[in-house]
C-alpha atoms as a PDB file:
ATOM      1  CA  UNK A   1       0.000   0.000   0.000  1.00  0.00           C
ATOM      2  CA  UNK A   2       1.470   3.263  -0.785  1.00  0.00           C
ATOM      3  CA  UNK A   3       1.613   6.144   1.372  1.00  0.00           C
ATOM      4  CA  UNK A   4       0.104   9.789   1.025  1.00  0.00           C
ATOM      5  CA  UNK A   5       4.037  10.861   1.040  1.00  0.00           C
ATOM      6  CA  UNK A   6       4.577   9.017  -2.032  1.00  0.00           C
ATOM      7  CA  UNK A   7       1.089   9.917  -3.727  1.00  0.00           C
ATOM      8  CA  UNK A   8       1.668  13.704  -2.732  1.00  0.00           C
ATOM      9  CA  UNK A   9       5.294  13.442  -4.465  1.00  0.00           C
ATOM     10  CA  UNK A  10       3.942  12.286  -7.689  1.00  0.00           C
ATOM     11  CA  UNK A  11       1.253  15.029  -7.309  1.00  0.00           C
ATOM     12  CA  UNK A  12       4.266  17.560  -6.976  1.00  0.00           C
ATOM     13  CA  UNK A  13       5.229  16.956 -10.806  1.00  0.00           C
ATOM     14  CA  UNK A  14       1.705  18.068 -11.874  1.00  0.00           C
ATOM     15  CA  UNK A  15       2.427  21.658 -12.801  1.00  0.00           C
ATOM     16  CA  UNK A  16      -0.200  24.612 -13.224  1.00  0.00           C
ATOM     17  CA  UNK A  17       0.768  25.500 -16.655  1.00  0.00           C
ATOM     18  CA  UNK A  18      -0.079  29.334 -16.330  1.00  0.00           C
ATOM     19  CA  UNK A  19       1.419  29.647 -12.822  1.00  0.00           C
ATOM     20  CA  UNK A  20       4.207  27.084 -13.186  1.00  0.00           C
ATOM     21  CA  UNK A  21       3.949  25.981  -9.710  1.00  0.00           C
ATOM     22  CA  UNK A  22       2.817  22.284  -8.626  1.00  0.00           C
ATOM     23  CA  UNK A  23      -1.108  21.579  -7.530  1.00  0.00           C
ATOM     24  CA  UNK A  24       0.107  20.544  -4.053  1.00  0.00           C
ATOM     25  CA  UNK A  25       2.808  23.428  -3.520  1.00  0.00           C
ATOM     26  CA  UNK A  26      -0.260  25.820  -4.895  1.00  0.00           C
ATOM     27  CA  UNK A  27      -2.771  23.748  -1.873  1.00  0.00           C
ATOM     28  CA  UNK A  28      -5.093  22.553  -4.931  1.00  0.00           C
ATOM     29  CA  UNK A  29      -4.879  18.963  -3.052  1.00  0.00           C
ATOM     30  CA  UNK A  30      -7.633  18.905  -0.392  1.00  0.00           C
ATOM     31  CA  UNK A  31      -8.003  14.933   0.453  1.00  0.00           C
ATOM     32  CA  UNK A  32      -5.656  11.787  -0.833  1.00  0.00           C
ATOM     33  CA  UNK A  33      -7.170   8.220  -0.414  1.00  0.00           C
ATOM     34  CA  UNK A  34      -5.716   5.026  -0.462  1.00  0.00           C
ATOM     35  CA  UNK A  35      -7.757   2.245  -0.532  1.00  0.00           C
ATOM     36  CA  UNK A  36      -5.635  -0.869  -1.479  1.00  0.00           C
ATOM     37  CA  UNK A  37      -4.484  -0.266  -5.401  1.00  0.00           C
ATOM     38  CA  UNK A  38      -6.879   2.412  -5.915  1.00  0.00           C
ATOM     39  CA  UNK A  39      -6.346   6.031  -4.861  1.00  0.00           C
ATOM     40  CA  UNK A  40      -9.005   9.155  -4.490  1.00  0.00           C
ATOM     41  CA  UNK A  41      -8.001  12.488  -4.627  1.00  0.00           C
ATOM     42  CA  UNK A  42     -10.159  15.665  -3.827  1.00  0.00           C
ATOM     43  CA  UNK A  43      -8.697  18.862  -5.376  1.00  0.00           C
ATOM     44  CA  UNK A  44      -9.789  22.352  -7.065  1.00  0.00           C
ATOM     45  CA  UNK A  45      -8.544  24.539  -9.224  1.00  0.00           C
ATOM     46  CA  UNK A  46      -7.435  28.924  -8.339  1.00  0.00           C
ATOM     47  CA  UNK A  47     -10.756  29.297 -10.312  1.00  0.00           C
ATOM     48  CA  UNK A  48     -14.201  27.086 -11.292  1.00  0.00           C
ATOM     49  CA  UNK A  49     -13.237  28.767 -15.170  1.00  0.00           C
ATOM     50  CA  UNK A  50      -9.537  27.796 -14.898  1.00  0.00           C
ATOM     51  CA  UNK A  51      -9.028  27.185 -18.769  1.00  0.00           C
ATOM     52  CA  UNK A  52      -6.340  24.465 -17.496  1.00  0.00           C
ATOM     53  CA  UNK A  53      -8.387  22.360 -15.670  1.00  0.00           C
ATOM     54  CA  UNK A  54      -9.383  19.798 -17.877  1.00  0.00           C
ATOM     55  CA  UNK A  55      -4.999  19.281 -18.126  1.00  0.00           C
ATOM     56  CA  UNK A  56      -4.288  19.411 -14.628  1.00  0.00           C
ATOM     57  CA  UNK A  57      -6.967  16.701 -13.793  1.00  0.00           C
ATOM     58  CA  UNK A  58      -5.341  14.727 -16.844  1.00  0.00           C
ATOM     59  CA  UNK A  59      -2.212  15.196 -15.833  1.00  0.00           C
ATOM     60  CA  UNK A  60      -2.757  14.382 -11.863  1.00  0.00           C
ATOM     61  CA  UNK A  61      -4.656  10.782 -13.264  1.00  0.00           C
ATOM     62  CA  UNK A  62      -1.391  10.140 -15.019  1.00  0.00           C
ATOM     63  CA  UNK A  63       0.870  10.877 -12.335  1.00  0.00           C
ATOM     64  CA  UNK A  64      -0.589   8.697  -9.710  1.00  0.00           C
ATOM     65  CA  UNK A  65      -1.103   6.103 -12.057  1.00  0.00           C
ATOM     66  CA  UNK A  66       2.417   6.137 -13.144  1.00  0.00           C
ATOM     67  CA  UNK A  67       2.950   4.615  -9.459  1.00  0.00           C
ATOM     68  CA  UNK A  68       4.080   1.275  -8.706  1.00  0.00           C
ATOM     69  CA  UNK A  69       1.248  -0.688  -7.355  1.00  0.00           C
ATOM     70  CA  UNK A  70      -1.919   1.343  -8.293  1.00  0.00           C
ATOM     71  CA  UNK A  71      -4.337   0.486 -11.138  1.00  0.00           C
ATOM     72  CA  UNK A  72      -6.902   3.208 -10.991  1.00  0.00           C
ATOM     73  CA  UNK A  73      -6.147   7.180  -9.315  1.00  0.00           C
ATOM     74  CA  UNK A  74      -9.794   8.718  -9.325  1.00  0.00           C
ATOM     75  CA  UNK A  75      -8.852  12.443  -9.059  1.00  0.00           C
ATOM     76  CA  UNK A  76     -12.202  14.510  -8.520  1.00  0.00           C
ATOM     77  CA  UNK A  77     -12.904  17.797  -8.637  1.00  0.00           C
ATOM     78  CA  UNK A  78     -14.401  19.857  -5.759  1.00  0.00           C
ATOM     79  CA  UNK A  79     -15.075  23.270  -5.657  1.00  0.00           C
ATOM     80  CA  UNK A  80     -16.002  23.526  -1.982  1.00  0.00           C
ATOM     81  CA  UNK A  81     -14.353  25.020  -0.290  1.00  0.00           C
ATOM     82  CA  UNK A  82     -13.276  27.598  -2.301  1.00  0.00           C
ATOM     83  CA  UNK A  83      -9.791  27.777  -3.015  1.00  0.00           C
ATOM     84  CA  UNK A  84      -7.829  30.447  -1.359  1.00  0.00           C
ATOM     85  CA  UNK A  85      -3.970  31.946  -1.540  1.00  0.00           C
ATOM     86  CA  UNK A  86      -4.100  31.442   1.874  1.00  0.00           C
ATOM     87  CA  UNK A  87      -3.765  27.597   1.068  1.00  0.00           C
ATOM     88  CA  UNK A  88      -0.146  27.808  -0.914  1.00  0.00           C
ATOM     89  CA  UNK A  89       3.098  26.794   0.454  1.00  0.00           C
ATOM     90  CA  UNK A  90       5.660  29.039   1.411  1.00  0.00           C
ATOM     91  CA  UNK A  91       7.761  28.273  -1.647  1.00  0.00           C
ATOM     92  CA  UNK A  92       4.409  28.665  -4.187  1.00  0.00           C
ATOM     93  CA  UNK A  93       4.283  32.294  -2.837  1.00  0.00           C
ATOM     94  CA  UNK A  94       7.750  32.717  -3.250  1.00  0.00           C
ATOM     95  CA  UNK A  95       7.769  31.679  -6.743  1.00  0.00           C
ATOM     96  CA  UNK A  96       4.864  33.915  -7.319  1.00  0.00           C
ATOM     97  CA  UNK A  97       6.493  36.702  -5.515  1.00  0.00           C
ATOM     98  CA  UNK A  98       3.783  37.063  -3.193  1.00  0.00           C
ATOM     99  CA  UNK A  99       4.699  37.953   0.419  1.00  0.00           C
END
């Protein structure tokens, strides 16, 4: 069974394409699952219009299921609650230069 370390990692390579910055650095990841081979992931986007969505969903299905030992990442989009600056990392806002 994998961990929510690993799962998070994997999310880390799954960039925002207009910010540059990874969905879990950016706090787009609200709830990882693990539930033997299978993994569930809550997450939003900065905005319900975000034209990159459809890509960063993609892209977070691939990622997970790139991992050894899981055959199906179900990655589903929430949009409660609202997503919120306040959610990024320290090193998201520094990349974005906000302080």
């Amino acid at each position: 069974m994998l961990d929510q370390e690993a799962i998070l990692t994997a999310l880390r390579t799954v960039k925002d394409p207009e910010l540059n910055v990874n969905i879990v650095d950016l706090g787009l990841v609200y709830t990882v699952q693990t539930k033997e081979d299978v993994i569930d992931v809550e997450m939003t986007l900065t905005s319900p219009a975000c034209p990159a969505g459809p890509e960063i969903l993609r892209n977070a299905v691939t990622a997970i299921e790139l991992l050894e030992g899981v055959t199906k990442a179900n990655v589903k989009l929430v949009m409660s609650p609202p997503w919120s600056p306040d959610r990024m990392s320290d090193d998201a806002r520094d990349t974005l230069g906000i302080f």
